[in-house]
N, C-alpha and C. Protein backbone atom coordinates (compact mmCIF):
# COMPACT_ATOMS: atom_id res chain seq x y z
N UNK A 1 -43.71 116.11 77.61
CA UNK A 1 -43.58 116.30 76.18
C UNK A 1 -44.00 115.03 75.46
N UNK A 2 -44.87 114.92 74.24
CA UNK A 2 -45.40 114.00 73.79
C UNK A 2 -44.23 113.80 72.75
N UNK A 3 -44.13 112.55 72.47
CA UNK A 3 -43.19 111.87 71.63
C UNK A 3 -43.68 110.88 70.49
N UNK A 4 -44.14 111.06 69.18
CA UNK A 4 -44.42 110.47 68.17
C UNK A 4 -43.60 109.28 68.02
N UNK A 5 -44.25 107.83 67.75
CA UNK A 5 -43.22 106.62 67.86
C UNK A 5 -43.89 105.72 66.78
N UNK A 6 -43.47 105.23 65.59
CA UNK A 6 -44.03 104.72 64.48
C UNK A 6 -42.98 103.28 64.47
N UNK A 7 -43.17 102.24 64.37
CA UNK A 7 -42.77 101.38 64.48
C UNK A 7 -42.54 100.56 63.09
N UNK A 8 -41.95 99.74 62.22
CA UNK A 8 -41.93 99.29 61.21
C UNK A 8 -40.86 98.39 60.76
N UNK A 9 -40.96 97.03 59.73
CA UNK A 9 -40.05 96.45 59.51
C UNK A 9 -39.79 96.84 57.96
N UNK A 10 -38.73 96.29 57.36
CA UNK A 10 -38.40 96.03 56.17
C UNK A 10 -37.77 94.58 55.55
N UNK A 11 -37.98 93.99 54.82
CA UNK A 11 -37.98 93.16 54.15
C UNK A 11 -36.52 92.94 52.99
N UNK A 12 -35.14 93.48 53.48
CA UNK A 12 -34.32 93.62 53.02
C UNK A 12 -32.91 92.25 52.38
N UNK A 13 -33.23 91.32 51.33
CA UNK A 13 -32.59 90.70 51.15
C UNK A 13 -32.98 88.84 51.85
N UNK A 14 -34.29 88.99 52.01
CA UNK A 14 -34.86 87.46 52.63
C UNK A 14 -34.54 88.17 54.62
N UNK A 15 -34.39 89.14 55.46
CA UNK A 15 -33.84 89.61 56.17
C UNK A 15 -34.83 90.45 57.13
N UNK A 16 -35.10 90.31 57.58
CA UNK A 16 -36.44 91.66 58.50
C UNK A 16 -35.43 92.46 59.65
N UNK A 17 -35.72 93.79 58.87
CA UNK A 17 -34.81 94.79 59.59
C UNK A 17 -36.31 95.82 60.38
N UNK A 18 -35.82 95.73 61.49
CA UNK A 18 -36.42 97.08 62.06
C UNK A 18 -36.56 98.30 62.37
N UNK A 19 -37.74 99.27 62.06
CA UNK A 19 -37.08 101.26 62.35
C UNK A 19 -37.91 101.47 62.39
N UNK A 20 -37.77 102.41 64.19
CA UNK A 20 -38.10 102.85 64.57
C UNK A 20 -37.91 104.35 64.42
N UNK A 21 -39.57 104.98 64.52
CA UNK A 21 -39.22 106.70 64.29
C UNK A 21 -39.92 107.00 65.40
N UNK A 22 -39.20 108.28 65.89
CA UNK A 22 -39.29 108.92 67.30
C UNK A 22 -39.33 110.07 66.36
N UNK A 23 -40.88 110.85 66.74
CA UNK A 23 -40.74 112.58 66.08
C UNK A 23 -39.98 112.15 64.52
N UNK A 24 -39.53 113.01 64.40
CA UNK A 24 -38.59 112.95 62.84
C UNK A 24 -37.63 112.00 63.17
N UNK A 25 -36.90 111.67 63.73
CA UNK A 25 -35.81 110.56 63.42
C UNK A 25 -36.37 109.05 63.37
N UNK A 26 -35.15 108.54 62.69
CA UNK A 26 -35.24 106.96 62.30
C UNK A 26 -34.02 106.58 62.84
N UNK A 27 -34.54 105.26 63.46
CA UNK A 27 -33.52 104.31 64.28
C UNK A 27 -33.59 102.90 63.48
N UNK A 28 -32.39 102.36 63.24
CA UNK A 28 -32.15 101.04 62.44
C UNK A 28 -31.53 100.02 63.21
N UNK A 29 -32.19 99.06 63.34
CA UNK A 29 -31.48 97.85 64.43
C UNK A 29 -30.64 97.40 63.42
N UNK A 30 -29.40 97.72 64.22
CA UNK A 30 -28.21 97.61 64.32
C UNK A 30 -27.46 95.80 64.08
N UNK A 31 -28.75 95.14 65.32
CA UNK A 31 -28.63 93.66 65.48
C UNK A 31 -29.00 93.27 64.24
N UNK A 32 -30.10 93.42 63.87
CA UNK A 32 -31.07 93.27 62.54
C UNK A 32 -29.97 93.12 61.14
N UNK A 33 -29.38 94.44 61.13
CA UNK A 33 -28.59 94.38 60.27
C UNK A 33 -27.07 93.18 60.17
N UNK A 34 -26.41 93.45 61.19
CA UNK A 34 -25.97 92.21 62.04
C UNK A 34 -25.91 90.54 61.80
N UNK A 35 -27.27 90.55 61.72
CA UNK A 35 -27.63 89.18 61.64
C UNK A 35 -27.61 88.64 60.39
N UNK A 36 -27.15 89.78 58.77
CA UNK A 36 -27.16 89.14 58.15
C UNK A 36 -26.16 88.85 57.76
N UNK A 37 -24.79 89.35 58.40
CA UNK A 37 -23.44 88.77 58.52
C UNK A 37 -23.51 87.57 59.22
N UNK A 38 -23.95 87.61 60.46
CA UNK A 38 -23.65 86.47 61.24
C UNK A 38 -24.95 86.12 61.88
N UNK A 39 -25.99 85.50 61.10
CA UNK A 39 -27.20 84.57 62.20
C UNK A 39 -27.01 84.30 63.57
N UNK A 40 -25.51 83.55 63.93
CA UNK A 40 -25.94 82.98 65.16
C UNK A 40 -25.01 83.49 66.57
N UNK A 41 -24.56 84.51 65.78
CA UNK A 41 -24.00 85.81 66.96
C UNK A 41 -23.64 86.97 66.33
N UNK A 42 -24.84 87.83 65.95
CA UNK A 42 -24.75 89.35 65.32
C UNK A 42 -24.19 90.28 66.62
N UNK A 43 -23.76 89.92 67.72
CA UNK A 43 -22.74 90.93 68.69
C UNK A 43 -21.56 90.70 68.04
N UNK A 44 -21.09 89.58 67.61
CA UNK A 44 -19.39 89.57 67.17
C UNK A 44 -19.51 90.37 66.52
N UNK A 45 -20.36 90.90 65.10
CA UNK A 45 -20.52 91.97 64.01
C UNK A 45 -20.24 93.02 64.68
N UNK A 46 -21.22 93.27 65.72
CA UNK A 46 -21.39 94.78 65.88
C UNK A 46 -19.96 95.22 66.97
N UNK A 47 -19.59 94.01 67.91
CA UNK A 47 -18.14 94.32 67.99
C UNK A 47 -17.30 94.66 67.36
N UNK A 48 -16.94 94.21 66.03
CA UNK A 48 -15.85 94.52 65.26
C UNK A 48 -16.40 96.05 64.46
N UNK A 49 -17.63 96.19 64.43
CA UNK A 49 -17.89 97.83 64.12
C UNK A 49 -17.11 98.85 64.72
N UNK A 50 -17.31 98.47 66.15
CA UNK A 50 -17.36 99.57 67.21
C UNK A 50 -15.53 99.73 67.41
N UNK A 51 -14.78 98.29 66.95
CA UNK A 51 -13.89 98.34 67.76
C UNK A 51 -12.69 98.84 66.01
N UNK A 52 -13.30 99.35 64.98
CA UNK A 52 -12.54 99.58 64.02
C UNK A 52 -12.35 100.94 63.68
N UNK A 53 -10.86 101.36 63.73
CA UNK A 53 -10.27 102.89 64.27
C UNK A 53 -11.21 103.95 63.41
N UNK A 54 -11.84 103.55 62.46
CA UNK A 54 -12.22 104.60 61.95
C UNK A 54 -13.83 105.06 62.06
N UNK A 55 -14.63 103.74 62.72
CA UNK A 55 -15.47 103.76 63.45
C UNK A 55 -15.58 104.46 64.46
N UNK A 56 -14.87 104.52 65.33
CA UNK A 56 -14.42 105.03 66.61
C UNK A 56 -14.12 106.17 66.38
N UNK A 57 -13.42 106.92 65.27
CA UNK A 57 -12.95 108.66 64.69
C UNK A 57 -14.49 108.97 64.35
N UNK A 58 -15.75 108.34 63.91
CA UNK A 58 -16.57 108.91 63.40
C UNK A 58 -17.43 109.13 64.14
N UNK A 59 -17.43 108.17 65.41
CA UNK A 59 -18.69 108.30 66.58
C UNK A 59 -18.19 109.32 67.39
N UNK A 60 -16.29 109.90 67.55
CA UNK A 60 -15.94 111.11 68.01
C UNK A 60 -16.57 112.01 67.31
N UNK A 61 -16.95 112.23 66.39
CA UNK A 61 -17.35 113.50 65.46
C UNK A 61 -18.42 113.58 65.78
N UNK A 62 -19.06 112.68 65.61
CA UNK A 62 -20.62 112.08 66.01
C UNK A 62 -21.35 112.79 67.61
C-alpha cells in the first residue's frame, strides 16, 4: 500500500515546529513544541503531559 508523506516546518513564535502528513493526517512534534517550554530538556515537558490525570483520561478515550 502506497503511503503519501509531505514533510514541513512552521515558524511558530521565533520556534520551528515540525508536521508531518501521512495520506490525510497531520503529525506535530510533540518535542518541537516542548522545546518552547523548556530548550534544554523538552522530555521533562512532555513527561509532565503524559503523567497529568487528565491527560491520561483523554489518551483512554483516545
Amino acid at each position: 500500500m502506497y503511503s503519501k508523506l509531505i514533510k514541513t516546518e512552521l515558524n511558530i513564535k521565533d520556534n520551528l515546529v515540525r508536521i508531518m502528513r501521512i495520506n490525510d493526517t497531520d503529525y506535530i512534534s510533540l518535542t518541537d513544541l516542548a522545546r518552547y517550554k523548556n530548550s534544554n530538556n523538552p522530555g521533562d515537558v512532555i513527561i509532565k503531559w503524559m503523567s497529568n490525570k487528565s491527560s491520561f483520561d483523554f489518551y483512554s478515550l483516545w
